[in-house]
C-alpha atoms as a PDB file:
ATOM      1  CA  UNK A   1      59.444  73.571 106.298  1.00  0.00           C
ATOM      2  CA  UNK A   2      57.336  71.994 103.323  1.00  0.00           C
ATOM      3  CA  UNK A   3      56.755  67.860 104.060  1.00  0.00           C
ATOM      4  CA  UNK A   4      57.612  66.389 100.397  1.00  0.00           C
ATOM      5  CA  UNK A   5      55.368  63.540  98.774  1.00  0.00           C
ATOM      6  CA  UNK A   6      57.471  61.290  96.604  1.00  0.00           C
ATOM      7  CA  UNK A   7      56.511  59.657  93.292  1.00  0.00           C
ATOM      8  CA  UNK A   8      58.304  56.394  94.280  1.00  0.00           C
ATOM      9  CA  UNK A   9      59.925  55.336  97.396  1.00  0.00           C
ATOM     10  CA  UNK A  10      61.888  58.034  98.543  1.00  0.00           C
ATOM     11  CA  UNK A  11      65.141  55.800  99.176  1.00  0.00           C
ATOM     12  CA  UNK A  12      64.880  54.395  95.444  1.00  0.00           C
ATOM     13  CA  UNK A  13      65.086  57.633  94.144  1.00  0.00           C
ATOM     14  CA  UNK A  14      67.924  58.386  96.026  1.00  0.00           C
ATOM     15  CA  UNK A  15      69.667  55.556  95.304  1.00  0.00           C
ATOM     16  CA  UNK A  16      69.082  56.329  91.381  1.00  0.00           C
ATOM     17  CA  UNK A  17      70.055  59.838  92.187  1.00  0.00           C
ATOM     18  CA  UNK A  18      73.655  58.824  93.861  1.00  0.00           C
ATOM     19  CA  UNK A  19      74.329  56.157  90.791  1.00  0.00           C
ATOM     20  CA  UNK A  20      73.542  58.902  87.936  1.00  0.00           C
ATOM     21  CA  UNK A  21      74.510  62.128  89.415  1.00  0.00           C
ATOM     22  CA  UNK A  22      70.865  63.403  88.425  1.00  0.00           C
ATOM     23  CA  UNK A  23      67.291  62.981  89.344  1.00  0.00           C
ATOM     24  CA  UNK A  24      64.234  64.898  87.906  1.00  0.00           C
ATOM     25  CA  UNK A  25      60.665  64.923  88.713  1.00  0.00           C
ATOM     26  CA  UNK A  26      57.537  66.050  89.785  1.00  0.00           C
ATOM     27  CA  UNK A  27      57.045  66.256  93.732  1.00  0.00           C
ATOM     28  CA  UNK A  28      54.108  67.252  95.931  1.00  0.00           C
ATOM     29  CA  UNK A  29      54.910  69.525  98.404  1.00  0.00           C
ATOM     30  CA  UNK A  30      52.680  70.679 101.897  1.00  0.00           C
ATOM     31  CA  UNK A  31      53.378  73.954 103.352  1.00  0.00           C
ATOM     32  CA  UNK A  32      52.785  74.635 106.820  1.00  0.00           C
ATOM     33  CA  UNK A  33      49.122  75.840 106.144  1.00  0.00           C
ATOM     34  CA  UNK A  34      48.154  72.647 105.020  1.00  0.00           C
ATOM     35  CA  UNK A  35      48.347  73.999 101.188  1.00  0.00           C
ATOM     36  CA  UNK A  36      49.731  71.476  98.465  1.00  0.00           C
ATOM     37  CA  UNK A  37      51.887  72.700  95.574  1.00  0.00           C
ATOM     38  CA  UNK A  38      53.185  71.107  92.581  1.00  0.00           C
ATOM     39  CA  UNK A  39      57.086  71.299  92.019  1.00  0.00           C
ATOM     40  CA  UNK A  40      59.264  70.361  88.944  1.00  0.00           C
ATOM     41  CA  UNK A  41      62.285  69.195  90.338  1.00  0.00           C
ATOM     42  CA  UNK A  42      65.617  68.521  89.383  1.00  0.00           C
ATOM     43  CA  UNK A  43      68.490  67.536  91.778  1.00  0.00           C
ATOM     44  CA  UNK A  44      72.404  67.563  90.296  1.00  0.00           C
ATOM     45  CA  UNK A  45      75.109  66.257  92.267  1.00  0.00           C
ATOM     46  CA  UNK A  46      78.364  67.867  92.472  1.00  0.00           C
ATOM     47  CA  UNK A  47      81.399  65.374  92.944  1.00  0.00           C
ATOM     48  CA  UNK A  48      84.661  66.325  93.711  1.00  0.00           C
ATOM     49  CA  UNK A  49      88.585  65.198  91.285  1.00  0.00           C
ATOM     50  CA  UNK A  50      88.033  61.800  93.120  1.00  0.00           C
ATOM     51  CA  UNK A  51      84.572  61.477  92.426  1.00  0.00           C
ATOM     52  CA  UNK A  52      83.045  62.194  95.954  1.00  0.00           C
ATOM     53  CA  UNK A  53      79.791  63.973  96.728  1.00  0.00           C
ATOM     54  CA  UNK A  54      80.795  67.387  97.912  1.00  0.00           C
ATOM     55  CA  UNK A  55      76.874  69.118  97.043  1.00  0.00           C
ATOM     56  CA  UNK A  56      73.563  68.708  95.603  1.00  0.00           C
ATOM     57  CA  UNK A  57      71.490  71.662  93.746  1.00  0.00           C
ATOM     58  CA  UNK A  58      67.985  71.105  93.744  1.00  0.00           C
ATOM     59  CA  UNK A  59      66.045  73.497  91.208  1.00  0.00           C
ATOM     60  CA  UNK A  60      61.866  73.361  91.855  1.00  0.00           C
ATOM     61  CA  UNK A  61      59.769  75.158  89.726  1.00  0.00           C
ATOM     62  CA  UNK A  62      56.546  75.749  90.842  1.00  0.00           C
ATOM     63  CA  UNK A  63      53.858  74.073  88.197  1.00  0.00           C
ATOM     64  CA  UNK A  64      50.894  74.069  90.389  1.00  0.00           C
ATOM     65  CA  UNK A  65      49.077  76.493  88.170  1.00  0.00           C
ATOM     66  CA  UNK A  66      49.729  74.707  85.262  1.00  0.00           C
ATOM     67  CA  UNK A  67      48.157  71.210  87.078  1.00  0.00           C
ATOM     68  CA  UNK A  68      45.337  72.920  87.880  1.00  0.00           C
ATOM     69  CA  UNK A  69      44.482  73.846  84.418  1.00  0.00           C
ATOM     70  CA  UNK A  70      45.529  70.406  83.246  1.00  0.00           C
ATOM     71  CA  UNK A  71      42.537  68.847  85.812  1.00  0.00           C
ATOM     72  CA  UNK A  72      40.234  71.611  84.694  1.00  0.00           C
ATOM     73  CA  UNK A  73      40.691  70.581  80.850  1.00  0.00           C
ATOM     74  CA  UNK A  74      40.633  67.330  82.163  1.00  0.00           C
ATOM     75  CA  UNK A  75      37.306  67.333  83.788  1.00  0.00           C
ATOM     76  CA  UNK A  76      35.619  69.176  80.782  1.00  0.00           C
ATOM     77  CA  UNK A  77      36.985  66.390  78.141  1.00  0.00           C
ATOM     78  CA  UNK A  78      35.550  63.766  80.440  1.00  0.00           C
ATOM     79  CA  UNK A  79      32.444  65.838  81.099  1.00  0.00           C
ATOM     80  CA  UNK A  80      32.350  65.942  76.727  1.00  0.00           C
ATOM     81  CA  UNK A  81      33.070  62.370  76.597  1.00  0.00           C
ATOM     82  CA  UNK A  82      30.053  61.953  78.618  1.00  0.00           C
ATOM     83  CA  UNK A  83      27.695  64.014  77.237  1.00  0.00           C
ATOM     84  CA  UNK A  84      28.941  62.395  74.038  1.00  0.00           C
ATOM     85  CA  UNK A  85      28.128  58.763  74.798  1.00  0.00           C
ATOM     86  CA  UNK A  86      24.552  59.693  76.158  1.00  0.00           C
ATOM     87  CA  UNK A  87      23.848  61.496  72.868  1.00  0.00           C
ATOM     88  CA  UNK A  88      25.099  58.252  70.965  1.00  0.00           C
ATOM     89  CA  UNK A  89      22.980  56.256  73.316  1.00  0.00           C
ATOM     90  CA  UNK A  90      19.808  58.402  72.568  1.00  0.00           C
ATOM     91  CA  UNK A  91      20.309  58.546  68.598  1.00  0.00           C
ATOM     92  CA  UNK A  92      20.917  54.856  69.043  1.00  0.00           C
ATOM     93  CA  UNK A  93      17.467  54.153  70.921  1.00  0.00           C
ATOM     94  CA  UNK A  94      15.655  56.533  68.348  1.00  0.00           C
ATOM     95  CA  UNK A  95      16.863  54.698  65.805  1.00  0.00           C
ATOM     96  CA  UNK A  96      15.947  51.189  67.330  1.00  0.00           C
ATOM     97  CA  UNK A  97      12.488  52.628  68.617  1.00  0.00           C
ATOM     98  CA  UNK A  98      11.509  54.707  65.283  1.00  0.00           C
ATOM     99  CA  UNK A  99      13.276  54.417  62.782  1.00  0.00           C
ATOM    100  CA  UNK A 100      13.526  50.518  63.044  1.00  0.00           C
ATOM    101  CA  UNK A 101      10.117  50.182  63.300  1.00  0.00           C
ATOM    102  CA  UNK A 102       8.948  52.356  60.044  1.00  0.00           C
ATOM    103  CA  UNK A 103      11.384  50.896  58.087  1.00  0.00           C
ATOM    104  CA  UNK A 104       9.720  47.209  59.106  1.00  0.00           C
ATOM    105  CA  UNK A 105       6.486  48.612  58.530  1.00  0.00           C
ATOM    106  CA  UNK A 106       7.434  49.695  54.940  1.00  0.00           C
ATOM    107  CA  UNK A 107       9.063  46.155  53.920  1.00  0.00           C
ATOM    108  CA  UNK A 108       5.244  44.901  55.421  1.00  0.00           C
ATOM    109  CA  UNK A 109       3.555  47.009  53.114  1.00  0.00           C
ATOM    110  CA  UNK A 110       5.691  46.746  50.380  1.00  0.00           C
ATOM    111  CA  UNK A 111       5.554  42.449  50.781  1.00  0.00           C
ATOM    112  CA  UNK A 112       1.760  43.022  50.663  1.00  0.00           C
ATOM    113  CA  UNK A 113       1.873  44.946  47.414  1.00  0.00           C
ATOM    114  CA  UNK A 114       4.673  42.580  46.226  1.00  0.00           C
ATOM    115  CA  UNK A 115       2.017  39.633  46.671  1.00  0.00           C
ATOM    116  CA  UNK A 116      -0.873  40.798  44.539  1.00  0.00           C
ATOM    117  CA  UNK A 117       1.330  42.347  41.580  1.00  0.00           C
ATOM    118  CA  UNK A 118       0.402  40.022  39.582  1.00  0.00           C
ATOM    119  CA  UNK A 119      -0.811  42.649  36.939  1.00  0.00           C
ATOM    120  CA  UNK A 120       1.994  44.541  36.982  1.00  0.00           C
ATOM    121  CA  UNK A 121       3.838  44.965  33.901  1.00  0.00           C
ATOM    122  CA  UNK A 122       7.427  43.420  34.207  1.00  0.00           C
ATOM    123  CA  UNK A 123       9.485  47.003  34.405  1.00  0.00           C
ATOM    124  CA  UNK A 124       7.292  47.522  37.388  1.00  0.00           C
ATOM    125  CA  UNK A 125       7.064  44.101  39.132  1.00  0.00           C
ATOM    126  CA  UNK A 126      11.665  44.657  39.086  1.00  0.00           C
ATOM    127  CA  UNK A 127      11.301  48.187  40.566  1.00  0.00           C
ATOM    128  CA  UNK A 128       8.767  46.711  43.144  1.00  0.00           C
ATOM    129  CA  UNK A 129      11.464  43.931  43.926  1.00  0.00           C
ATOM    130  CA  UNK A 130      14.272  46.078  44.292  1.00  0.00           C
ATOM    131  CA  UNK A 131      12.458  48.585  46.795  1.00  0.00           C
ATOM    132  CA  UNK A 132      11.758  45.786  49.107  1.00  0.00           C
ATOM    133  CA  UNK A 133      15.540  44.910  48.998  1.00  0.00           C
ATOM    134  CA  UNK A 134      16.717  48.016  49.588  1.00  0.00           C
ATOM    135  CA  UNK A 135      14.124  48.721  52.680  1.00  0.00           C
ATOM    136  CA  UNK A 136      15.565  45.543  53.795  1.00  0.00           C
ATOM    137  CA  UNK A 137      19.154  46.688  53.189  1.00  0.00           C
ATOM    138  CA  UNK A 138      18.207  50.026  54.883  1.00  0.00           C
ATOM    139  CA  UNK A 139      16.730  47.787  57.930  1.00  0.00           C
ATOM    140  CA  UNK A 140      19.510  46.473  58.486  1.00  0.00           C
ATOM    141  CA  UNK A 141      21.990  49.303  58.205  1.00  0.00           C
ATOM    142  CA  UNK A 142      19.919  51.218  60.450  1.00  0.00           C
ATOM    143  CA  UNK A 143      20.109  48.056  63.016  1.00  0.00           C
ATOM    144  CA  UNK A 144      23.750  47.913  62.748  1.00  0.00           C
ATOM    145  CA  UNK A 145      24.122  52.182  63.376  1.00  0.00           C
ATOM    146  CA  UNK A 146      22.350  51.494  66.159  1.00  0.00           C
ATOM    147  CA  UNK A 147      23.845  48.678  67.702  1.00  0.00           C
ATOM    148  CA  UNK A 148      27.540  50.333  67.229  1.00  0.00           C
ATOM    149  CA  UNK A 149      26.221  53.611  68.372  1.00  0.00           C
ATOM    150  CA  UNK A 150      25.222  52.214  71.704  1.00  0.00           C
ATOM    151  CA  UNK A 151      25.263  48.062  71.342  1.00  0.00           C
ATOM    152  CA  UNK A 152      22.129  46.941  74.257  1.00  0.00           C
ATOM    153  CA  UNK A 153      24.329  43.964  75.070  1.00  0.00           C
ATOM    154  CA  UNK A 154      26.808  46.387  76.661  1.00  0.00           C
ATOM    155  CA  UNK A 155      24.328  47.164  79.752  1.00  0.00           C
ATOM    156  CA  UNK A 156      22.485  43.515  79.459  1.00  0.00           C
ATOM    157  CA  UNK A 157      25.768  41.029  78.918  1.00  0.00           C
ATOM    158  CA  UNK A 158      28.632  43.314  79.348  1.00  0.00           C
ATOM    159  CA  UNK A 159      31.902  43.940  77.647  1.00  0.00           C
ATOM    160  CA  UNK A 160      32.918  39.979  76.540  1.00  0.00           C
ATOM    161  CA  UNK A 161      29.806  39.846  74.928  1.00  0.00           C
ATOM    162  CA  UNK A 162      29.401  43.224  73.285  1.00  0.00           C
ATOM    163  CA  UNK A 163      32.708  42.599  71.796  1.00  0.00           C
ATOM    164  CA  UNK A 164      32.283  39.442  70.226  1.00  0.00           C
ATOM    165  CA  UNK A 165      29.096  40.439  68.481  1.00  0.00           C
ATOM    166  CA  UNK A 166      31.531  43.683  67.381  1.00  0.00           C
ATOM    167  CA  UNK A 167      33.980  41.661  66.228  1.00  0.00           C
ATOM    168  CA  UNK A 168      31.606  39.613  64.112  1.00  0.00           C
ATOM    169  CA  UNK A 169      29.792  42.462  62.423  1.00  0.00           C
ATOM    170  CA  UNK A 170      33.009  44.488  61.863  1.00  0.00           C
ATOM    171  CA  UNK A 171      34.495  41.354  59.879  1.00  0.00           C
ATOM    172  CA  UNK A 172      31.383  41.656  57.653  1.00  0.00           C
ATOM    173  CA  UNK A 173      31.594  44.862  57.195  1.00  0.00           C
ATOM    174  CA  UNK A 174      35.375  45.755  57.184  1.00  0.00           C
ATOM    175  CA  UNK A 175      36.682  42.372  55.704  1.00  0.00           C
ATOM    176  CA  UNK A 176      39.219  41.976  59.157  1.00  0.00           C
ATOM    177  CA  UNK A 177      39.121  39.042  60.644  1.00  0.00           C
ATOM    178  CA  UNK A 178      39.352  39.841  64.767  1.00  0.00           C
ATOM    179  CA  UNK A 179      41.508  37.187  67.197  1.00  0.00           C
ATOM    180  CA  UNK A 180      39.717  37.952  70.597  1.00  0.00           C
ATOM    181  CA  UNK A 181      41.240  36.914  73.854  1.00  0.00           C
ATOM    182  CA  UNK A 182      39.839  37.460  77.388  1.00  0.00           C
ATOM    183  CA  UNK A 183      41.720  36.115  80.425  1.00  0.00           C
ATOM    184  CA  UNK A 184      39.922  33.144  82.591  1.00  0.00           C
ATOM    185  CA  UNK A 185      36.593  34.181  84.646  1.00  0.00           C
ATOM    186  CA  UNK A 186      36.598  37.706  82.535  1.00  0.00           C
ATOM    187  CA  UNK A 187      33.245  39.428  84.638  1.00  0.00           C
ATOM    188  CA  UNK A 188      31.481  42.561  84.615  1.00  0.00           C
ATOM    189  CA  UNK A 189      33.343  45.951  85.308  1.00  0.00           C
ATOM    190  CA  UNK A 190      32.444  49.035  86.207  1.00  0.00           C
ATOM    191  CA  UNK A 191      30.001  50.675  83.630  1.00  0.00           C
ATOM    192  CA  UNK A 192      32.406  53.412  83.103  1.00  0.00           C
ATOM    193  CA  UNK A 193      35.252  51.483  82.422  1.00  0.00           C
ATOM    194  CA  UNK A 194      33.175  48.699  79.665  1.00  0.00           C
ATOM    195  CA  UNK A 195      32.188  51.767  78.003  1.00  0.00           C
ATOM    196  CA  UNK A 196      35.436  53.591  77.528  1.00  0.00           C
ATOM    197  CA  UNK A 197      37.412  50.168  76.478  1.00  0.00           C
ATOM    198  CA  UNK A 198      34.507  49.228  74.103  1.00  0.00           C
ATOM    199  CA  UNK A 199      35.247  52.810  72.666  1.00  0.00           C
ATOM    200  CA  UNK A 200      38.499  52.463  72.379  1.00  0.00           C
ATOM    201  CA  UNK A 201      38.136  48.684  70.667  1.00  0.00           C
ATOM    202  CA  UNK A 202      35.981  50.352  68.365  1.00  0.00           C
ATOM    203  CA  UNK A 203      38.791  53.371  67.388  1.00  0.00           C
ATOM    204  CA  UNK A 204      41.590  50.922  67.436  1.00  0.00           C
ATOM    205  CA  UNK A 205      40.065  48.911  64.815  1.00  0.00           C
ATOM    206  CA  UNK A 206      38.818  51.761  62.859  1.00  0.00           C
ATOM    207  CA  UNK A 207      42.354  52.747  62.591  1.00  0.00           C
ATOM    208  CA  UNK A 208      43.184  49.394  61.405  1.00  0.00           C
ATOM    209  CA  UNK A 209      40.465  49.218  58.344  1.00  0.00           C
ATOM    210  CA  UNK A 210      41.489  52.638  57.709  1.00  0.00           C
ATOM    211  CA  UNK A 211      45.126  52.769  57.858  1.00  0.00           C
ATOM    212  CA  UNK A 212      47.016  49.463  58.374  1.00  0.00           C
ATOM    213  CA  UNK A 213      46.166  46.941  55.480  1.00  0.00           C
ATOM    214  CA  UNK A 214      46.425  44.481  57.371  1.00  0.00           C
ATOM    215  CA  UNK A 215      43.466  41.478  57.058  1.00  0.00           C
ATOM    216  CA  UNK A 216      43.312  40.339  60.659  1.00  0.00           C
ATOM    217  CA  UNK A 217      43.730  42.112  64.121  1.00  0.00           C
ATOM    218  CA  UNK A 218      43.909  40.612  67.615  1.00  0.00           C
ATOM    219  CA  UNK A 219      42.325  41.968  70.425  1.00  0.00           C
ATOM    220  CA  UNK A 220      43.571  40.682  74.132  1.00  0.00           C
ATOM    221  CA  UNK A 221      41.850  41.598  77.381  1.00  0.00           C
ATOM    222  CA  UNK A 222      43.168  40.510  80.875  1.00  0.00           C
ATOM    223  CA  UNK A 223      41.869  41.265  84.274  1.00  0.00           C
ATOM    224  CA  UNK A 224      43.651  40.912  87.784  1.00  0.00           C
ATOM    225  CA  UNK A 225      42.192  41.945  91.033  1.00  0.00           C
ATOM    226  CA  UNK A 226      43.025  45.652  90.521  1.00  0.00           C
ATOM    227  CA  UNK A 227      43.406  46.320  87.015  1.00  0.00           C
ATOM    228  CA  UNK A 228      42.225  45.517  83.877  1.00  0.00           C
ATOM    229  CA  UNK A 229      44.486  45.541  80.867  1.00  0.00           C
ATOM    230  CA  UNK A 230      43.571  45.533  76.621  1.00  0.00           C
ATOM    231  CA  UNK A 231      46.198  44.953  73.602  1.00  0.00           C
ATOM    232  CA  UNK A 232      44.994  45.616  70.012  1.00  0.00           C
ATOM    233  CA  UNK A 233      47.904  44.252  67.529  1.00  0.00           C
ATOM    234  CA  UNK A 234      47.863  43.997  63.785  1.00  0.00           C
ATOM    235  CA  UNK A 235      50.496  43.087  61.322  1.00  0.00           C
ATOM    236  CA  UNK A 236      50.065  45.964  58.778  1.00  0.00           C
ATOM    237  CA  UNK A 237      52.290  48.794  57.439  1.00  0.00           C
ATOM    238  CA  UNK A 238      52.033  50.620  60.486  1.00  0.00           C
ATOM    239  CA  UNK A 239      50.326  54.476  61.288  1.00  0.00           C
ATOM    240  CA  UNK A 240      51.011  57.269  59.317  1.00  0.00           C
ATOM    241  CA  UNK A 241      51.515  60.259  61.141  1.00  0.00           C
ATOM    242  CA  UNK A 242      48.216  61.796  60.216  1.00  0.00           C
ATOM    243  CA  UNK A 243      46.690  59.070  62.103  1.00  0.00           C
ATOM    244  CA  UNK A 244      48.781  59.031  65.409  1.00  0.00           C
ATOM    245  CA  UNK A 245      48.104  62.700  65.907  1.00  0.00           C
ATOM    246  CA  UNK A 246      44.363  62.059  64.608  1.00  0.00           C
ATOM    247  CA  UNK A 247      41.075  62.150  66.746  1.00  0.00           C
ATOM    248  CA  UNK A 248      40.635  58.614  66.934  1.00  0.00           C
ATOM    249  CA  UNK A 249      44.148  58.243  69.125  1.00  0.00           C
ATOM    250  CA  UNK A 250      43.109  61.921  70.780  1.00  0.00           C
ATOM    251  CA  UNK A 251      39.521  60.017  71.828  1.00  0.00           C
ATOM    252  CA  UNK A 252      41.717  56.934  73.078  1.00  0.00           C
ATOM    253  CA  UNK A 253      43.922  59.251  75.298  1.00  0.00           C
ATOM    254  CA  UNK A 254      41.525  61.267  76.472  1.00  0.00           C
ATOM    255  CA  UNK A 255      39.369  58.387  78.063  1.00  0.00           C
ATOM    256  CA  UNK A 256      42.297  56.882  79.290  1.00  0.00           C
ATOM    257  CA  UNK A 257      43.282  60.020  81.227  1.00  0.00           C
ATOM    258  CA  UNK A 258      40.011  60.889  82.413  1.00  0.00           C
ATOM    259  CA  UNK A 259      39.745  56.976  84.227  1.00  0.00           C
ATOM    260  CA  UNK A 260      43.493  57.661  85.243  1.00  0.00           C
ATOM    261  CA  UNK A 261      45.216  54.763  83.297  1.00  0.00           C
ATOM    262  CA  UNK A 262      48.198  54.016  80.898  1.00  0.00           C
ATOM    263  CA  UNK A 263      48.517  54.400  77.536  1.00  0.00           C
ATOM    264  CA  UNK A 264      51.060  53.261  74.871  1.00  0.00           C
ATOM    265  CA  UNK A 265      50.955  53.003  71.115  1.00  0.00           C
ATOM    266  CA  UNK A 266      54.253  51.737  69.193  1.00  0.00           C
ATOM    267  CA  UNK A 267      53.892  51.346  65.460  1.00  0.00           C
ATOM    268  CA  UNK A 268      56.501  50.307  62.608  1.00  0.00           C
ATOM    269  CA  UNK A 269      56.665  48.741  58.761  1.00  0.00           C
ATOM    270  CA  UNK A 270      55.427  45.443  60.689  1.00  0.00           C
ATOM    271  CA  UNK A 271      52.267  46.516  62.211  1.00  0.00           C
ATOM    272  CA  UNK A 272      51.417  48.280  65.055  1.00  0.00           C
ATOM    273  CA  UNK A 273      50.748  47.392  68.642  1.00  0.00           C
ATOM    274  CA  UNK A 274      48.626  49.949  71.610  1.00  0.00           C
ATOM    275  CA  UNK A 275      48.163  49.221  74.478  1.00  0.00           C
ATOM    276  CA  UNK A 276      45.648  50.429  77.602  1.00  0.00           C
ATOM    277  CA  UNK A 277      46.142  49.603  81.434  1.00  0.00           C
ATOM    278  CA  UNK A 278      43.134  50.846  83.131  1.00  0.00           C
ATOM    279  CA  UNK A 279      42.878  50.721  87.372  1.00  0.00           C
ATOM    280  CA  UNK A 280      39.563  49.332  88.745  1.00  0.00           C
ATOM    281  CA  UNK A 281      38.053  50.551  92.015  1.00  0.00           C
ATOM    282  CA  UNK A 282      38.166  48.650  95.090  1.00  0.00           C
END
């Protein structure tokens, strides 16, 4: 005899299954050896001319197989993910360490010439001018890569503050002004879990500059003792269908899976609203 594991409360699905004549779901089931299987199920009650319950047929389709290779693609998106944030993280200190640094050591340089070009003719003196600007422009595009490939203030200040200083710099950049919204006594989380909804701040607003028109967004985050939940809502023309079955949605999903949370996305003519719901460990 197999013991059966329930999704829900085993006498609320019955009840639902007596008031609609039908249940389906997916059950866990133990055999005697200990082994667990995965089962499809789906119950239909038989009801006699006045309506009473005469039998049930229960079809279970065995989809432990499948599961497995679910958990195993699973585990190698997260394991990508991964791999995928440390690489941003070293580009990002490269850039910050090296990079950074030559470019400052150019506009230094340049500044120096720049103050004893007196005898430069005027054609010169302008293209001297306008190669310090753009070393400073480059500066500080190569600060801002950096910071949004892996932002420091994520490990020093955590996700409140790493989000605000996104919000700021993607309003100069994008033009979007960003409503942000964290419930009372918002603290640290788990590093995991600041990365992945930083990530997915940072694709759900790229979708928004890229696809919504709309000027503002607002960004909500509330935490309760067990979960921590995020909104991202804007009032533009909604997603295109290119976008919801994009990378940026894919990268959203995927991180939500892998940290075994909820995911929603409902978009129309008046904007479009997604939402994450992401458990926190004990």
């Amino acid at each position: 005899m197999l013991h059966t594991e329930f999704p829900r409360p085993e006498e609320r699905i019955r009840v639902e299954f007596l008031r609609d004549g039908r249940w389906e779901g997916e059950l866990v089931k133990t055999r005697s050896d200990g082994t667990k299987i995965a089962v499809d199920s789906t119950w239909v009650l038989h009801a006699d001319a006045q309506g009473r319950p005469v039998s049930i047929l229960q079809i279970d389709r065995d989809i432990t197989e499948r599961r497995k290779a679910e958990e195993t693609e699973r585990q190698m998106l997260s394991r990508r993910q991964i791999a995928q944030d440390e690489e941003r993280q070293r580009i990002s200190r490269d850039l910050h360490d090296t990079t950074g640094p030559s470019l400052a050591a150019l506009i230094m340089q340049l500044s120096a010439v720049v103050e004893s070009s007196k005898k430069l003719d005027p054609k010169a003196r302008k293209a001297l001018d306008a190669s310090v600007a753009l070393a400073k422009r480059a500066a500080e595009e190569v600060r801002t890569v950096a910071y949004q490939l892996h932002p420091p203030l994520l490990e020093e200040a955590g996700l409140e503050t790493a989000l605000r200083w996104y919000a700021d710099s993607f309003r100069k950049l994008a033009g979007i002004k960003v409503h942000l919204q964290f419930s009372s006594g918002f603290h640290r989380l788990p590093k995991e879990v600041e990365i992945a909804l930083f990530r997915i701040v940072q694709a759900a607003l790229g979708n928004v500059h890229r696809h919504s028109g709309s000027r503002t967004a607002a960004v909500s985050l509330i935490r309760n003792e067990n979960r921590v939940s995020l909104e991202v809502r804007d009032r533009g023309r909604g997603m295109p269908k290119e976008a919801a079955e994009g990378l940026g949605l894919r990268g959203i999903r995927q991180r939500v899976d892998h940290l075994k949370g909820d995911f929603q996305i409902a978009s129309d003519s008046h904007g479009t609203l997604l939402k994450v719901s992401l458990p926190l460990a004990d």
